[in-house]
Protein backbone atom coordinates (compact mmCIF):
# COMPACT_ATOMS: atom_id res chain seq x y z
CA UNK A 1 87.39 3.30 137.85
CA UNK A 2 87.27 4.69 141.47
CA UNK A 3 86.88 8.03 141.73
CA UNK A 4 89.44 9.99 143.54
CA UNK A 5 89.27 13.08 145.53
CA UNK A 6 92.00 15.36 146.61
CA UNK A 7 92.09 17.68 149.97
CA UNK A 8 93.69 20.74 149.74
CA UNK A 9 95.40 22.51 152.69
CA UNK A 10 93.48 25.39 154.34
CA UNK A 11 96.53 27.03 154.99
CA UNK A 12 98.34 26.92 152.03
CA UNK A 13 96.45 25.11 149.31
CA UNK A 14 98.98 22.21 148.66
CA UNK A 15 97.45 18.83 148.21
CA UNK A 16 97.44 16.87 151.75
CA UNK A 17 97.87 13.24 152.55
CA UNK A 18 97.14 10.91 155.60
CA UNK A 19 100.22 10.43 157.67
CA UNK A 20 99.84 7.04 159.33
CA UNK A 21 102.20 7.49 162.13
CA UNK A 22 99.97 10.64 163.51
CA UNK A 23 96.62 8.93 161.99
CA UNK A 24 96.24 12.52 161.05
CA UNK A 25 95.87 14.54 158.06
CA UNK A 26 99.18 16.36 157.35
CA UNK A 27 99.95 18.89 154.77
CA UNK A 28 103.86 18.36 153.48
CA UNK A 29 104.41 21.98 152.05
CA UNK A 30 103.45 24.01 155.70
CA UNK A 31 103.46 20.82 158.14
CA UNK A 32 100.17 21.73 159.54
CA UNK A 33 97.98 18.97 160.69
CA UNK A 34 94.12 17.99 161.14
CA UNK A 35 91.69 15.82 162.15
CA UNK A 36 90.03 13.81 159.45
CA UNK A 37 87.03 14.60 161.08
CA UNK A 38 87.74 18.64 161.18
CA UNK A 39 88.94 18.33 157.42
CA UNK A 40 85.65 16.28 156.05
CA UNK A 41 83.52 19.35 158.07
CA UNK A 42 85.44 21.65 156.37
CA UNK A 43 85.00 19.98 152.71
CA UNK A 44 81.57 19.82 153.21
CA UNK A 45 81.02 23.11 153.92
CA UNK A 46 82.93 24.25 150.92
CA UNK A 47 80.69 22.20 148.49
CA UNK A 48 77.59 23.17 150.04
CA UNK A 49 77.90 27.16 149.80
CA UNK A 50 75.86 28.60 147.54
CA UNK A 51 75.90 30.93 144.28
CA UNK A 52 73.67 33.80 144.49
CA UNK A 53 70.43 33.18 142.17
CA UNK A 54 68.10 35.62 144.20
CA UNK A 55 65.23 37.10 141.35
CA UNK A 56 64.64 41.12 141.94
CA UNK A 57 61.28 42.08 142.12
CA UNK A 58 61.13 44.26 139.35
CA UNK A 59 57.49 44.34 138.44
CA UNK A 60 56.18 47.50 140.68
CA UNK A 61 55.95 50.95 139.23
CA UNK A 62 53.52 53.73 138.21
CA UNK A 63 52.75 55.24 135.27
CA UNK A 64 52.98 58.61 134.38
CA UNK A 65 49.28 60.02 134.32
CA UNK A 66 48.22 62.05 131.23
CA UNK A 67 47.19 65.77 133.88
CA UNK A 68 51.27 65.13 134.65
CA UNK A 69 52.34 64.72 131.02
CA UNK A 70 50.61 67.40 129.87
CA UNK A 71 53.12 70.45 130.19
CA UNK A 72 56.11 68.40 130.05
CA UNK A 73 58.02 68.22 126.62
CA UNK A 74 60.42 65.49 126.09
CA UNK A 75 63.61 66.21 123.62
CA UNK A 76 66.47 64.09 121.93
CA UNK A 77 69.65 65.21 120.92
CA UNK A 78 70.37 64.71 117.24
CA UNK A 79 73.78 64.34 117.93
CA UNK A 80 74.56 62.71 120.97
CA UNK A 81 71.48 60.77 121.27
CA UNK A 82 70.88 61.82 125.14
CA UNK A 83 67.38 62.71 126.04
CA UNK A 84 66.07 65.66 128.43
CA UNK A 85 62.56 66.56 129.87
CA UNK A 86 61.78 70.37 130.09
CA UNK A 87 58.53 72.17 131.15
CA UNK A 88 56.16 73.25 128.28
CA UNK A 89 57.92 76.65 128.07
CA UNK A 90 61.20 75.24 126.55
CA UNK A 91 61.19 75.10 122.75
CA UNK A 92 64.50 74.69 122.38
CA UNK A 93 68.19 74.47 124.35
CA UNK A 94 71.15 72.91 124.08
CA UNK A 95 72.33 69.47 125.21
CA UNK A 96 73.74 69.40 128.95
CA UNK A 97 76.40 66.26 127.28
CA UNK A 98 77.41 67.54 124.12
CA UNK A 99 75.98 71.46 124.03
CA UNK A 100 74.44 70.69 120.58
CA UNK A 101 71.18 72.42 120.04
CA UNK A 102 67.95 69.43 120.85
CA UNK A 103 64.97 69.63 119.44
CA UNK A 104 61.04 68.30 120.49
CA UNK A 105 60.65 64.61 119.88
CA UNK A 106 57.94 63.44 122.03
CA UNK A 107 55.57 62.93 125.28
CA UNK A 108 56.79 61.40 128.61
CA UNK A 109 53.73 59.16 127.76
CA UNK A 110 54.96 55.70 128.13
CA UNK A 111 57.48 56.23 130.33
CA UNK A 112 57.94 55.32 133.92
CA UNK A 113 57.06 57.61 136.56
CA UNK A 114 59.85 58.22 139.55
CA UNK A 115 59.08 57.30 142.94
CA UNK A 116 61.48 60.56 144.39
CA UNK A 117 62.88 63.57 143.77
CA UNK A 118 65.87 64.66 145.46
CA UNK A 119 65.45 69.00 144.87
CA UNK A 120 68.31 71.01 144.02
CA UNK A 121 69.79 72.45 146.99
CA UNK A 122 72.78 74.55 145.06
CA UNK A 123 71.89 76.97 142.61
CA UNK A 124 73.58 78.33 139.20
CA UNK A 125 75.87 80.41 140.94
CA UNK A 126 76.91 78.08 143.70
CA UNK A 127 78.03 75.36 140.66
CA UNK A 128 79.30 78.68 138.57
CA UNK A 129 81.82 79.25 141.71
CA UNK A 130 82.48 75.58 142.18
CA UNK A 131 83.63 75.37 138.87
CA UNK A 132 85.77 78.37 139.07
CA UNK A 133 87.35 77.12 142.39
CA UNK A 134 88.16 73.60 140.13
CA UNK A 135 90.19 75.42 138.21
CA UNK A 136 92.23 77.02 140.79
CA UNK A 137 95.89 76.10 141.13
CA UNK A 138 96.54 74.35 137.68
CA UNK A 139 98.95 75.78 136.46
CA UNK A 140 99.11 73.35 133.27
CA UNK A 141 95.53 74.29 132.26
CA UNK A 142 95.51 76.12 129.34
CA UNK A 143 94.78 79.91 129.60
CA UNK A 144 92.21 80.32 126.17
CA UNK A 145 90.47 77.23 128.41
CA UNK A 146 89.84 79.13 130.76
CA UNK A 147 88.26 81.96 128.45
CA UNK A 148 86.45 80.05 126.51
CA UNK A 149 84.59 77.58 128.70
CA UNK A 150 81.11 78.88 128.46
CA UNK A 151 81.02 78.78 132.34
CA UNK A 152 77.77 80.12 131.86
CA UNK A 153 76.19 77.97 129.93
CA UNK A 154 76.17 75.00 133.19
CA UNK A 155 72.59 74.07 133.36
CA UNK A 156 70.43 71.84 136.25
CA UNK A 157 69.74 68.37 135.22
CA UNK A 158 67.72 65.35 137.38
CA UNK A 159 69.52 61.99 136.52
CA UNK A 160 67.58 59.00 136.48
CA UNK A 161 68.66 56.48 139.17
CA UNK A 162 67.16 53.13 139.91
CA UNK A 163 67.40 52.69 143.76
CA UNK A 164 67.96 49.06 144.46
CA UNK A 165 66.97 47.46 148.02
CA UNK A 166 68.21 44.02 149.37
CA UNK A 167 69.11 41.62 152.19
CA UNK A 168 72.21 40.00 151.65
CA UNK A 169 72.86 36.50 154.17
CA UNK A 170 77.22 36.16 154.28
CA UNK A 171 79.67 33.55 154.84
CA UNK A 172 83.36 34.12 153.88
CA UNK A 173 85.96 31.73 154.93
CA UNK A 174 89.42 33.22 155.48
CA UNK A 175 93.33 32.10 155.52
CA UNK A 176 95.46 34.15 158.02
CA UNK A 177 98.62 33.85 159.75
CA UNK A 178 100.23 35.11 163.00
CA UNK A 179 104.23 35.68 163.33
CA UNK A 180 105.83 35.57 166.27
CA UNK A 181 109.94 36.42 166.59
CA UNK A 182 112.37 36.81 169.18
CA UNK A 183 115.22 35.67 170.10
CA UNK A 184 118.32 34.77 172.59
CA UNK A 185 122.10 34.50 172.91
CA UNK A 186 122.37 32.24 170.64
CA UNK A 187 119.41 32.37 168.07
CA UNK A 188 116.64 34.00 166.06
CA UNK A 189 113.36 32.06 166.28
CA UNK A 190 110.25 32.48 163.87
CA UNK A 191 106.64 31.03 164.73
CA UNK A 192 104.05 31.43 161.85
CA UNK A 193 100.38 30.29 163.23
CA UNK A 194 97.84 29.24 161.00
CA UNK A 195 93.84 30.43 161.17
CA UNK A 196 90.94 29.62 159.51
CA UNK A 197 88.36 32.23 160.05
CA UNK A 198 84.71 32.11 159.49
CA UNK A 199 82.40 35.16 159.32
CA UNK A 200 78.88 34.66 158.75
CA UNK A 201 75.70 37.47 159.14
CA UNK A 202 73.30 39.23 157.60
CA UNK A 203 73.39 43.02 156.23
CA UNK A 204 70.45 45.30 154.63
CA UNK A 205 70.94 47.54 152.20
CA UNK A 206 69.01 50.12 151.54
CA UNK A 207 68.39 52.53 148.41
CA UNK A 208 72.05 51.12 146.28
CA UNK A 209 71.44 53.83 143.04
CA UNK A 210 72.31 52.73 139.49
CA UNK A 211 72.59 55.67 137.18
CA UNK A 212 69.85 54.84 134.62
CA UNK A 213 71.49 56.83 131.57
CA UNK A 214 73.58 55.11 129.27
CA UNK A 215 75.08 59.48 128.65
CA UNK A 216 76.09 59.33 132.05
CA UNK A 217 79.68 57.78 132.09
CA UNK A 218 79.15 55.30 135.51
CA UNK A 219 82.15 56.00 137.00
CA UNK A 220 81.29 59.47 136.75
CA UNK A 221 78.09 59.38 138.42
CA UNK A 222 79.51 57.30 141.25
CA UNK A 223 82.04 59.60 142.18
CA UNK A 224 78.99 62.31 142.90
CA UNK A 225 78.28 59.94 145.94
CA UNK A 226 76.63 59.81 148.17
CA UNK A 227 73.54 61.91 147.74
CA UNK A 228 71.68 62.69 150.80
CA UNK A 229 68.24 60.36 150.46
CA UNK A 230 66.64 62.00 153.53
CA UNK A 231 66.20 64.98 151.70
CA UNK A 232 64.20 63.16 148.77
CA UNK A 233 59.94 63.86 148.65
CA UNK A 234 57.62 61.80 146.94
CA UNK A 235 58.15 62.93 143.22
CA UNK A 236 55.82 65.98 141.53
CA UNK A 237 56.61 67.49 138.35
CA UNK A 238 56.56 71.17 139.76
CA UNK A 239 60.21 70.35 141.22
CA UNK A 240 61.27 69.62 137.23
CA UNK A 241 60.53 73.53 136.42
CA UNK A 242 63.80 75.43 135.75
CA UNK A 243 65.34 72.24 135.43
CA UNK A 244 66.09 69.62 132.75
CA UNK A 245 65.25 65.92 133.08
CA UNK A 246 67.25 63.12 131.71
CA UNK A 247 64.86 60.21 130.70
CA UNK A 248 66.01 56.86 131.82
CA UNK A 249 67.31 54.75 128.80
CA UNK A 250 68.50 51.88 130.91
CA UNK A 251 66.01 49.90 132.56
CA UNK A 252 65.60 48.62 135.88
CA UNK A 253 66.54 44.94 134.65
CA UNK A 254 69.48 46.07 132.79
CA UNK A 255 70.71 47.56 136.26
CA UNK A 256 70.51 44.41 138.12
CA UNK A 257 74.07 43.41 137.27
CA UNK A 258 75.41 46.38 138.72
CA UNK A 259 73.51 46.76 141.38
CA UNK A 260 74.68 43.43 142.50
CA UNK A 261 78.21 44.11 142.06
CA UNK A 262 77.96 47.07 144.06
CA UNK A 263 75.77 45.12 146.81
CA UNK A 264 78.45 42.20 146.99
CA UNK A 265 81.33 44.03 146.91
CA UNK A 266 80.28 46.43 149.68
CA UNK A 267 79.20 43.46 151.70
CA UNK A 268 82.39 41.63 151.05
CA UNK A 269 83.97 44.95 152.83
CA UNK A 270 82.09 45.63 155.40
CA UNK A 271 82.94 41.58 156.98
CA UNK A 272 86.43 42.04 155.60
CA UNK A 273 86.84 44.44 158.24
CA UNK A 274 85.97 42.32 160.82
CA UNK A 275 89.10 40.31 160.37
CA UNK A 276 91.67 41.53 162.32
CA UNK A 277 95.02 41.62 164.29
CA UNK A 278 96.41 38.75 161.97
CA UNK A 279 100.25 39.14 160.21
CA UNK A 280 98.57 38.46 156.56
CA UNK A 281 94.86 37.48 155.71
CA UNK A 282 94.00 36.07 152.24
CA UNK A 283 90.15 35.89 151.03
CA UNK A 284 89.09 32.16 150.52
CA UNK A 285 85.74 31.91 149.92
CA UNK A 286 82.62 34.24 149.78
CA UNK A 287 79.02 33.43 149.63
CA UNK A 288 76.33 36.14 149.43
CA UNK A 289 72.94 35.42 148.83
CA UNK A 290 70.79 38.30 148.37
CA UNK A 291 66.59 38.39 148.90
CA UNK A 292 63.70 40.72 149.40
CA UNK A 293 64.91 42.53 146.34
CA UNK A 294 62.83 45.33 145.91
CA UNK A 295 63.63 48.34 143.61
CA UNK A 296 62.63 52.41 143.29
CA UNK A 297 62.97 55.31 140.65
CA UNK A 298 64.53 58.64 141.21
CA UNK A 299 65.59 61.60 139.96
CA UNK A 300 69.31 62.96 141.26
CA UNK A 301 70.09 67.05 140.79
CA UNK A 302 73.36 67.62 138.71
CA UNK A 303 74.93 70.55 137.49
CA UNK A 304 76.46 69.49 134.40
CA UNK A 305 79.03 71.57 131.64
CA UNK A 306 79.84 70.21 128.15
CA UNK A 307 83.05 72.48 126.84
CA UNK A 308 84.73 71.52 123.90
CA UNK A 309 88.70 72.81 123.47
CA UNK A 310 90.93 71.54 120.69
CA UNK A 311 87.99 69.33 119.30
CA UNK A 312 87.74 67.26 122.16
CA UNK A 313 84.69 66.81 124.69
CA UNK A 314 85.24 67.77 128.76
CA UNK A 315 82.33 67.01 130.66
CA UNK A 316 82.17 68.71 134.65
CA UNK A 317 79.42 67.51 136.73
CA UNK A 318 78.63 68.90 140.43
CA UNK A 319 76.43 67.24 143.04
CA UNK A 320 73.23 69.60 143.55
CA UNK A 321 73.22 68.74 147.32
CA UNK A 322 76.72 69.19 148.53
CA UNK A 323 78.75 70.91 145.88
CA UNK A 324 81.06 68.01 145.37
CA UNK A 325 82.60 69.15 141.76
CA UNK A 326 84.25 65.89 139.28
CA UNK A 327 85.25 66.75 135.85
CA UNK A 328 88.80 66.34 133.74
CA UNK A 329 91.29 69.22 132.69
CA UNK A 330 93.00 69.39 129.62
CA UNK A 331 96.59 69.67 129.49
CA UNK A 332 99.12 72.53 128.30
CA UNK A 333 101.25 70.71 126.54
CA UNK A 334 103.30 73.32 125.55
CA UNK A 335 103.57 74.14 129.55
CA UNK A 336 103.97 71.06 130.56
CA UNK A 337 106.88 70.57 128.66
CA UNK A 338 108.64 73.75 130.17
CA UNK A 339 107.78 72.64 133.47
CA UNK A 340 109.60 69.20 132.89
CA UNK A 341 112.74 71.08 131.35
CA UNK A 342 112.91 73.44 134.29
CA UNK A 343 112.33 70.28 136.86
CA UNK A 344 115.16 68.17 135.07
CA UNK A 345 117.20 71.47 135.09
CA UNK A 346 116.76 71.58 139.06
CA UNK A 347 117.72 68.17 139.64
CA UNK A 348 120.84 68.47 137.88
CA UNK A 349 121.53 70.98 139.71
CA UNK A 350 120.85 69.25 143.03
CA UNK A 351 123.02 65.86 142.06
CA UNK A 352 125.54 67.89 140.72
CA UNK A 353 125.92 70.06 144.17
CA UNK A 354 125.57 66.64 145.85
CA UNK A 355 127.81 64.99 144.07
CA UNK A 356 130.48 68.23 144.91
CA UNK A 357 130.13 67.93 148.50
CA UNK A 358 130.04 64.31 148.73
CA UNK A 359 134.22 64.68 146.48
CA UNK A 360 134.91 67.33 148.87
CA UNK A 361 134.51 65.25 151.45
């Protein structure tokens, strides 16, 4: 049996035939027409892009030496399972995600070394104020909340981050349309234009960070962005005292996934917003094919606060650089439910008043 093939319409998508009388290509759903030459171009260039199957280059690192080890202490959490890396002076503390007390496990022996170190710019007090300021204005948050945060007990900790570096060669195919209306005495005309747009370039990316801690909700991390990487140095362990270190529990290969979404999807913008001054413009086809994969370890500062209120967990995190404070509130319910009475109160009172006028009338 033959095999058969069907062409789809640019445009719209709907199957298109030959139309003999034209000896064009003609599409029956938006009567748009084409060359059969144009249209085979076009369907080869659609089965030729490519998938993305570039291999990172994950084999470079360093190894912590045993002079740098020495008067480090590395601790797990018995209860949360997070680990931290404190100078030789720290015996014991409590854990920056859940505030249970840690205790000494082992060495960083093993371990990889970080390529950076981005210092801590903000101090305690700076993230002691921040956090104050957070809570300013919420007028739901429960009072005892605010009493019994343990605002002091916010401590300095250097997330792991794998920093991921790429080249990324793009071609996206788009559908638009143009619309075009007037009118005269006697009618209202309409004239809808069809595009296909090509966009096709290359676009570096440098330093893309993956949080490498599985007790570092992503999402969370992300929304510390962006950290400023030109104040990084070439990493020593003298900028880890008065500070605790996370220890990377995700690897560098487990990141790759993520650090390709976030590569793709930020290249996918960045030509998306080359497309422009059409009525409507609907995504096609993307191809991104990335190369010269290359990536680094570092260490981000965080001020982080694990509070606990009503049994439950609320983690606040602040960016060491700029101060940028993230964290979730818990509710008064007991407020909140007052504040909906008194709201449904006042807008009963409005439609009723409106409702007066508008019989008055």
């Amino acid at each position: 049996m033959a095999e058969i093939q069907e062409y789809k319409c640019p445009c719209c998508g709907g199957a298109i035939t030959f139309d003999s009388t034209l000896q064009k290509m003609k599409c029956p759903y938006c009567d748009t027409e084409f060359d059969i030459e144009t249209l085979a171009s076009y369907d080869n260039e659609l089965k030729n892009e490519q998938t993305d199957d570039m291999k990172w280059e994950t084999s470079n690192k360093q190894e912590w030496q045993e002079y740098e080890t020495s008067g480090l202490r590395s601790y797990v959490c018995n209860s949360c399972g997070g680990e931290i890396t404190c100078d030789k002076n720290t015996v014991a503390t409590s854990c920056p995600f859940c505030g249970n007390p840690v205790v000494m496990m082992k060495q960083l022996s093993g371990m990889q070394k970080p390529d950076y170190v981005i210092p801590f710019k903000l101090d305690k007090k700076a993230a002691e104020a921040a956090l104050k300021k957070h809570y300013e204005g919420k007028r739901l948050l429960p009072k005892v909340f605010k009493d019994q945060n343990h605002i002091k007990e916010v401590k300095g900790i250097y997330i792991p981050f794998w920093l991921f570096h790429a080249d990324a060669d793009v071609a996206m195919r788009y559908k638009a349309t143009k619309i075009r209306t007037w009118s005269d005495s006697k009618y209202y005309y309409t004239e809808t234009s069809f595009f296909s747009i090509c966009r096709n370039g290359s676009i570096g990316f440098e330093r893309v960070p993956v949080d490498g801690s599985t007790k570092m909700p992503d999402d969370l991390m992300e929304s510390l962005e962006p950290f400023d990487f030109s104040q990084a140095v070439d990493f020593q362990t003298a900028y880890l005292a008065g500070y605790l270190a996370d220890n990377y529990d995700v690897g560098k290969e487990q990141s790759i996934k993520r650090a390709n979404e976030r590569i793709q999807k930020s290249a996918e913008k960045a030509f998306d917003t080359t497309v422009k001054g059409y009525t409507s413009v609907v995504k096609e086809t993307s191809s991104i094919q990335l190369h010269n994969g290359e990536v680094k370890y570092a260490l981000f500062p965080v001020w982080l606060l694990t509070t606990k209120w009503n049994g439950q967990n609320y983690l606040f995190a602040m960016n060491g650089q700029n101060g940028k404070m993230i964290g979730d509130l818990p509710l008064d319910k007991a407020a909140y439910k007052k504040w909906l009475f008194g709201l449904t109160i006042l807008i009963g009172i409005v439609l009723y008043i409106l409702s007066y006028l508008i019989w008055m009338l």
